[in-house]
C-alpha atoms as a PDB file:
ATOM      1  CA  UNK A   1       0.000   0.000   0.000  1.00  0.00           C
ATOM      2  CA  UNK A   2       2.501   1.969   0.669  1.00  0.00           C
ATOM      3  CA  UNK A   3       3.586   2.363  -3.290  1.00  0.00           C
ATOM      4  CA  UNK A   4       0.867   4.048  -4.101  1.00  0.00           C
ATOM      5  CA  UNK A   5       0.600   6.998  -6.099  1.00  0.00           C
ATOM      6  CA  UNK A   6      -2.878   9.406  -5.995  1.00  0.00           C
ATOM      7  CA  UNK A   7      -3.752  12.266  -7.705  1.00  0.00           C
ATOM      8  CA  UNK A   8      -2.978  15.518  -5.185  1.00  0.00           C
ATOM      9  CA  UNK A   9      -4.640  18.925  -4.974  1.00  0.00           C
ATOM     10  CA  UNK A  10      -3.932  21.981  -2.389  1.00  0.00           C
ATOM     11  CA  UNK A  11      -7.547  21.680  -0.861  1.00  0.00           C
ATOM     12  CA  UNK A  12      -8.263  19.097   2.206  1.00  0.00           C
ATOM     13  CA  UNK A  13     -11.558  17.700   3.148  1.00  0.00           C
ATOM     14  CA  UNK A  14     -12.445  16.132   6.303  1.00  0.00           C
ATOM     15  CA  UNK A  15     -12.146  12.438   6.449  1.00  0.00           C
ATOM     16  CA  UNK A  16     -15.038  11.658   8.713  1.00  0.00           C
ATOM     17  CA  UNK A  17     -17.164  13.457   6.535  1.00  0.00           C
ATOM     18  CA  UNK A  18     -16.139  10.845   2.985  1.00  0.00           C
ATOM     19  CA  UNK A  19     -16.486   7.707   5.203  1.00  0.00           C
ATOM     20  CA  UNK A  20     -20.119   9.170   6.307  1.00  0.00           C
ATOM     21  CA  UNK A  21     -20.459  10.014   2.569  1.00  0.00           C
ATOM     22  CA  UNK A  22     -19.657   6.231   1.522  1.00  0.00           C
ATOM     23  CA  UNK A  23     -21.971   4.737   4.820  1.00  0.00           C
ATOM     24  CA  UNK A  24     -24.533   6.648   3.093  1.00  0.00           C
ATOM     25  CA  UNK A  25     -24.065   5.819  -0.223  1.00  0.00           C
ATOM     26  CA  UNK A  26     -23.876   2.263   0.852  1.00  0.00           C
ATOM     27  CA  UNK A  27     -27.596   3.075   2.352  1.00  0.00           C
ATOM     28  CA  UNK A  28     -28.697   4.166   0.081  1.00  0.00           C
ATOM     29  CA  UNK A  29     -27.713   1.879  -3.111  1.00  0.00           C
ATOM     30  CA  UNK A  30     -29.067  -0.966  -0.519  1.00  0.00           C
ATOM     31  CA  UNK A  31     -32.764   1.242   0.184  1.00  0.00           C
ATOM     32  CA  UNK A  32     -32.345   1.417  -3.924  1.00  0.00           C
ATOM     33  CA  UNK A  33     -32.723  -2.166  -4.659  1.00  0.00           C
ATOM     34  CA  UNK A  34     -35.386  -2.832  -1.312  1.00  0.00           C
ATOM     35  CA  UNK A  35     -37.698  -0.386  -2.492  1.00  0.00           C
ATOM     36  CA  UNK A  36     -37.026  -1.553  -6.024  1.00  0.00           C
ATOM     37  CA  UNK A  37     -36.525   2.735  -6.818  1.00  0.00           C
ATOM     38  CA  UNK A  38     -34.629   3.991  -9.862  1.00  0.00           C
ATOM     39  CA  UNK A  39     -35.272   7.447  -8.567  1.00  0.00           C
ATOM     40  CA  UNK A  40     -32.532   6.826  -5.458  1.00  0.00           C
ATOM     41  CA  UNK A  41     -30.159   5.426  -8.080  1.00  0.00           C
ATOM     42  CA  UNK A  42     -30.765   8.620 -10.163  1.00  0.00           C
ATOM     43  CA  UNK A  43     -30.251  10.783  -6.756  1.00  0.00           C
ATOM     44  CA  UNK A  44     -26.972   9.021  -6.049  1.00  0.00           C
ATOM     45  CA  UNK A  45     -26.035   9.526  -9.471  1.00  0.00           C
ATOM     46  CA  UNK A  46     -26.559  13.473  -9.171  1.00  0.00           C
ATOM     47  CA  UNK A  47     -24.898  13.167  -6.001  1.00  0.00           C
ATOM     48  CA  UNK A  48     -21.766  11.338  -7.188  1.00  0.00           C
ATOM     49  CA  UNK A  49     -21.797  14.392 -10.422  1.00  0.00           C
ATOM     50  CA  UNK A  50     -21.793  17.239  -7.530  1.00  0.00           C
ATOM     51  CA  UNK A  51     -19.314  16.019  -6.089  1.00  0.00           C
ATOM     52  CA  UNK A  52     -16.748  14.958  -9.094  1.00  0.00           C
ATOM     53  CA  UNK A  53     -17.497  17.635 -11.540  1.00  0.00           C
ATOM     54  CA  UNK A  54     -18.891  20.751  -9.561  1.00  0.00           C
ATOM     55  CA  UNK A  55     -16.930  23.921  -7.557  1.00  0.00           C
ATOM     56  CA  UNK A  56     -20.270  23.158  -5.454  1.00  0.00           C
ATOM     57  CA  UNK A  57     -19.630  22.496  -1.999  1.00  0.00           C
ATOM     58  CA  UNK A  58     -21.928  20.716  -0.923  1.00  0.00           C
ATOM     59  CA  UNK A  59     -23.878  17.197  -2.747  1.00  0.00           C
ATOM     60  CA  UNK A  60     -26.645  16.820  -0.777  1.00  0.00           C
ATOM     61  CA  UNK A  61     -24.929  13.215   0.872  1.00  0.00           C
ATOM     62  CA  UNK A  62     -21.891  15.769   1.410  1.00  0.00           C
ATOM     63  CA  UNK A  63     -24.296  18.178   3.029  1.00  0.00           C
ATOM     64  CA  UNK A  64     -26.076  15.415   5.451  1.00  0.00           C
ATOM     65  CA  UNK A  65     -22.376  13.985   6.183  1.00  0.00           C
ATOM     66  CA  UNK A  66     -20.686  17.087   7.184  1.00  0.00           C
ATOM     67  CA  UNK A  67     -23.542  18.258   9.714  1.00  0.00           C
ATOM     68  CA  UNK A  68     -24.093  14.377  11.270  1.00  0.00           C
ATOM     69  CA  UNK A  69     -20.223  14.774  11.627  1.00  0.00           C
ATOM     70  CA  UNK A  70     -19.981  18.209  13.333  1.00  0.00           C
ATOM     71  CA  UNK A  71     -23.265  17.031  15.275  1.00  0.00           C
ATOM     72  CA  UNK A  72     -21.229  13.570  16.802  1.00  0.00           C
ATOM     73  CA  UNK A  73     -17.957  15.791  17.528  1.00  0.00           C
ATOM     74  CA  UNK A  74     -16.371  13.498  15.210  1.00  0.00           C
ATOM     75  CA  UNK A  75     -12.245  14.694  15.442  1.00  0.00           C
ATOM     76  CA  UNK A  76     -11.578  16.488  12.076  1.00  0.00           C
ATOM     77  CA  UNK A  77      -9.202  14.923  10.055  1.00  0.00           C
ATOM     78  CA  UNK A  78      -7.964  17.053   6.931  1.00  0.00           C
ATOM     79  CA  UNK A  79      -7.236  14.712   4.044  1.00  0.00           C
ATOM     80  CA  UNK A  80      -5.868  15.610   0.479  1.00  0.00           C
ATOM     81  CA  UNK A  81      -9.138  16.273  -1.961  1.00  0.00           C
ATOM     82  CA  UNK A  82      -8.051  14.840  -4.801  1.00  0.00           C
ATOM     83  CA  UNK A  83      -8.264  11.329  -4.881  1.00  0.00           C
ATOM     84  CA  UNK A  84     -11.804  11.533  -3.084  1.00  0.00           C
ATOM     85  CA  UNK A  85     -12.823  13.528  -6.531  1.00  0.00           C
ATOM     86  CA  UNK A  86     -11.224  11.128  -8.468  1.00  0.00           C
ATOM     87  CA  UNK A  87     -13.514   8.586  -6.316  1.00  0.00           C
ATOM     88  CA  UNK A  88     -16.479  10.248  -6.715  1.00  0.00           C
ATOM     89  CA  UNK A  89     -15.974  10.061 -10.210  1.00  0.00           C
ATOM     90  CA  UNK A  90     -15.804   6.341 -10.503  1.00  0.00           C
ATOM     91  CA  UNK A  91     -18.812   6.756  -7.831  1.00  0.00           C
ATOM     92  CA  UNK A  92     -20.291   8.745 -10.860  1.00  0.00           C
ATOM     93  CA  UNK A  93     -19.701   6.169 -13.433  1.00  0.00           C
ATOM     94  CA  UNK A  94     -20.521   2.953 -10.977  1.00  0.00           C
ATOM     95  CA  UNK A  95     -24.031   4.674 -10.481  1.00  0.00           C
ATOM     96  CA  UNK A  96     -24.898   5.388 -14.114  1.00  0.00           C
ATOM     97  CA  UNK A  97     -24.264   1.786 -15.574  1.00  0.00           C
ATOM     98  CA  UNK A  98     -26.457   0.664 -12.129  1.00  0.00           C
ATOM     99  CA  UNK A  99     -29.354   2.924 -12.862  1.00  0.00           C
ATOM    100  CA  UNK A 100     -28.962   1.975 -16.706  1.00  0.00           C
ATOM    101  CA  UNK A 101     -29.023  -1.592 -15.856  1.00  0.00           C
ATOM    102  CA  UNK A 102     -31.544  -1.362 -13.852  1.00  0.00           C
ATOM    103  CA  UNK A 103     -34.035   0.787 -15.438  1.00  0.00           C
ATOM    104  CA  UNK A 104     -33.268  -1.754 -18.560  1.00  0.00           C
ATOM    105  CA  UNK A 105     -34.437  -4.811 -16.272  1.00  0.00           C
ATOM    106  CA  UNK A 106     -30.671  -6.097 -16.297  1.00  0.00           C
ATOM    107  CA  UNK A 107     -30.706  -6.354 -12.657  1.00  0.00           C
ATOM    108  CA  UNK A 108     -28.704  -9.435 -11.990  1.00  0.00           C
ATOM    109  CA  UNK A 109     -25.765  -7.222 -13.840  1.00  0.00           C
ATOM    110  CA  UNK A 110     -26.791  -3.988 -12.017  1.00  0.00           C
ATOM    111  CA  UNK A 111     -26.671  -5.659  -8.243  1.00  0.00           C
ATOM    112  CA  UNK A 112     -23.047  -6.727  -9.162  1.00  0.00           C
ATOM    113  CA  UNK A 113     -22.027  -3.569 -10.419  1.00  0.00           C
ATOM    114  CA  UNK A 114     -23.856  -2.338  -7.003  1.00  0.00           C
ATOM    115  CA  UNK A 115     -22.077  -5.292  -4.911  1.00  0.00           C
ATOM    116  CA  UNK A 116     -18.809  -3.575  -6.101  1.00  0.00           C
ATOM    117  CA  UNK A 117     -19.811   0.065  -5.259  1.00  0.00           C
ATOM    118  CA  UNK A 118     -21.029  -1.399  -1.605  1.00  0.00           C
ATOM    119  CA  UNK A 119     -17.443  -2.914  -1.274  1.00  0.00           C
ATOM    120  CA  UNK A 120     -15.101  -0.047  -2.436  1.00  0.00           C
ATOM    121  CA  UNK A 121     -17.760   2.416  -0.235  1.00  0.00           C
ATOM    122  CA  UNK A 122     -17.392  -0.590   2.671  1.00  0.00           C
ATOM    123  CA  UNK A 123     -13.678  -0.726   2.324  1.00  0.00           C
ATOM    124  CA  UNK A 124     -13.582   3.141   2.642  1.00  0.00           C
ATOM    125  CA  UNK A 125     -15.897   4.079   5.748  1.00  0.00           C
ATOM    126  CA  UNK A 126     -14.547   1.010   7.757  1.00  0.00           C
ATOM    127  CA  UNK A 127     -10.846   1.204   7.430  1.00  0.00           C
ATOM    128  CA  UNK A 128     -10.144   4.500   5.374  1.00  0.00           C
ATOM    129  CA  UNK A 129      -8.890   2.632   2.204  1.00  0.00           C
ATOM    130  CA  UNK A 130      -9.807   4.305  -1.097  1.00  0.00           C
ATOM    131  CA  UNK A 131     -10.056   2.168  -3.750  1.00  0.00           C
ATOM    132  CA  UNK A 132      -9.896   5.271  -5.808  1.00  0.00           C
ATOM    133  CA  UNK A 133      -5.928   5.275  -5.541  1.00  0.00           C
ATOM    134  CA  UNK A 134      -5.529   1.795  -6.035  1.00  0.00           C
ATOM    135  CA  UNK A 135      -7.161   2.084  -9.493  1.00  0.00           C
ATOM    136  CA  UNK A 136      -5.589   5.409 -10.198  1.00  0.00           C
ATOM    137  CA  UNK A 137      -2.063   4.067  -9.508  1.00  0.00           C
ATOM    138  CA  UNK A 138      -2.686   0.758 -11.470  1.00  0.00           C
ATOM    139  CA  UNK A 139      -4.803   2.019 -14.094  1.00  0.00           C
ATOM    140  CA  UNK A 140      -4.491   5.355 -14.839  1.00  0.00           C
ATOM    141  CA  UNK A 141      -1.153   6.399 -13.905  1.00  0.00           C
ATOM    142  CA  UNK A 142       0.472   3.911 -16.239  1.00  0.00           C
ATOM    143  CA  UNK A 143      -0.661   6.127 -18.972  1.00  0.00           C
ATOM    144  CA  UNK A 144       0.403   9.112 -18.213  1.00  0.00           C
ATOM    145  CA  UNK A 145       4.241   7.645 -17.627  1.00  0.00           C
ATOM    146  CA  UNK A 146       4.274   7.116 -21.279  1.00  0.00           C
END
């Protein structure tokens, strides 16, 4: 773990506030498929594009997180921005091939795309690992070396 290589910025966000971001996303992919709703896979969809490809500050899941956090008197924890954007993005793109397979009655293929977005989100807001870097340094990078 220790080899790899994320994208950086100059702004910080709070960690507490992405691992209450991914419990919620895990929520709510999981209320998604109970309820048998398109609409929430739509809303995390929007969600995920606030957060990737906006200067907005807050998604609405960023919005709930950040006040449940202050509420708790979670400790702050100022993380580099970056590779949660670059998260969010895949967040983004997980999210619209669910709600495409799903609206499209492929939903054996859209609850294992979601079974992966519940395990990168798991992996985050349990032990702080972002799956984001792993891709970016095994995937991404590599082209950019060239």
């Amino acid at each position: 773990m220790k080899n790899l290589v994320c994208p950086i910025s100059d702004q910080r966000v709070n960690e507490q506030v992405t691992r209450l971001n991914a419990l919620f996303t895990i929520g709510t992919v999981l209320l998604a498929f109970i309820l048998n709703s398109a609409f929430l896979f739509v809303f995390l969809m929007a969600d995920f594009f606030i957060r990737a490809f906006t200067e907005i500050k807050f998604s609405p899941i960023n919005y709930i997180s950040y006040y449940l956090s202050n509420a708790l008197n979670l400790p702050v924890k100022l993380i580099d921005k970056a590779p949660k954007i670059f998260a969010a993005r895949l967040g983004f793109l997980m999210t619209t091939v669910i709600a495409g397979l799903f609206i499209f009655s492929f939903k054996v293929a859209s609850i294992v795309v979601a079974v992966t977005l519940i395990f990168f989100a798991s992996l985050e807001f349990i032990f702080a690992i972002c799956v984001g870097c792993l891709i970016y340094t095994y995937f991404v990078l590599p082209f950019y070396k060239k």
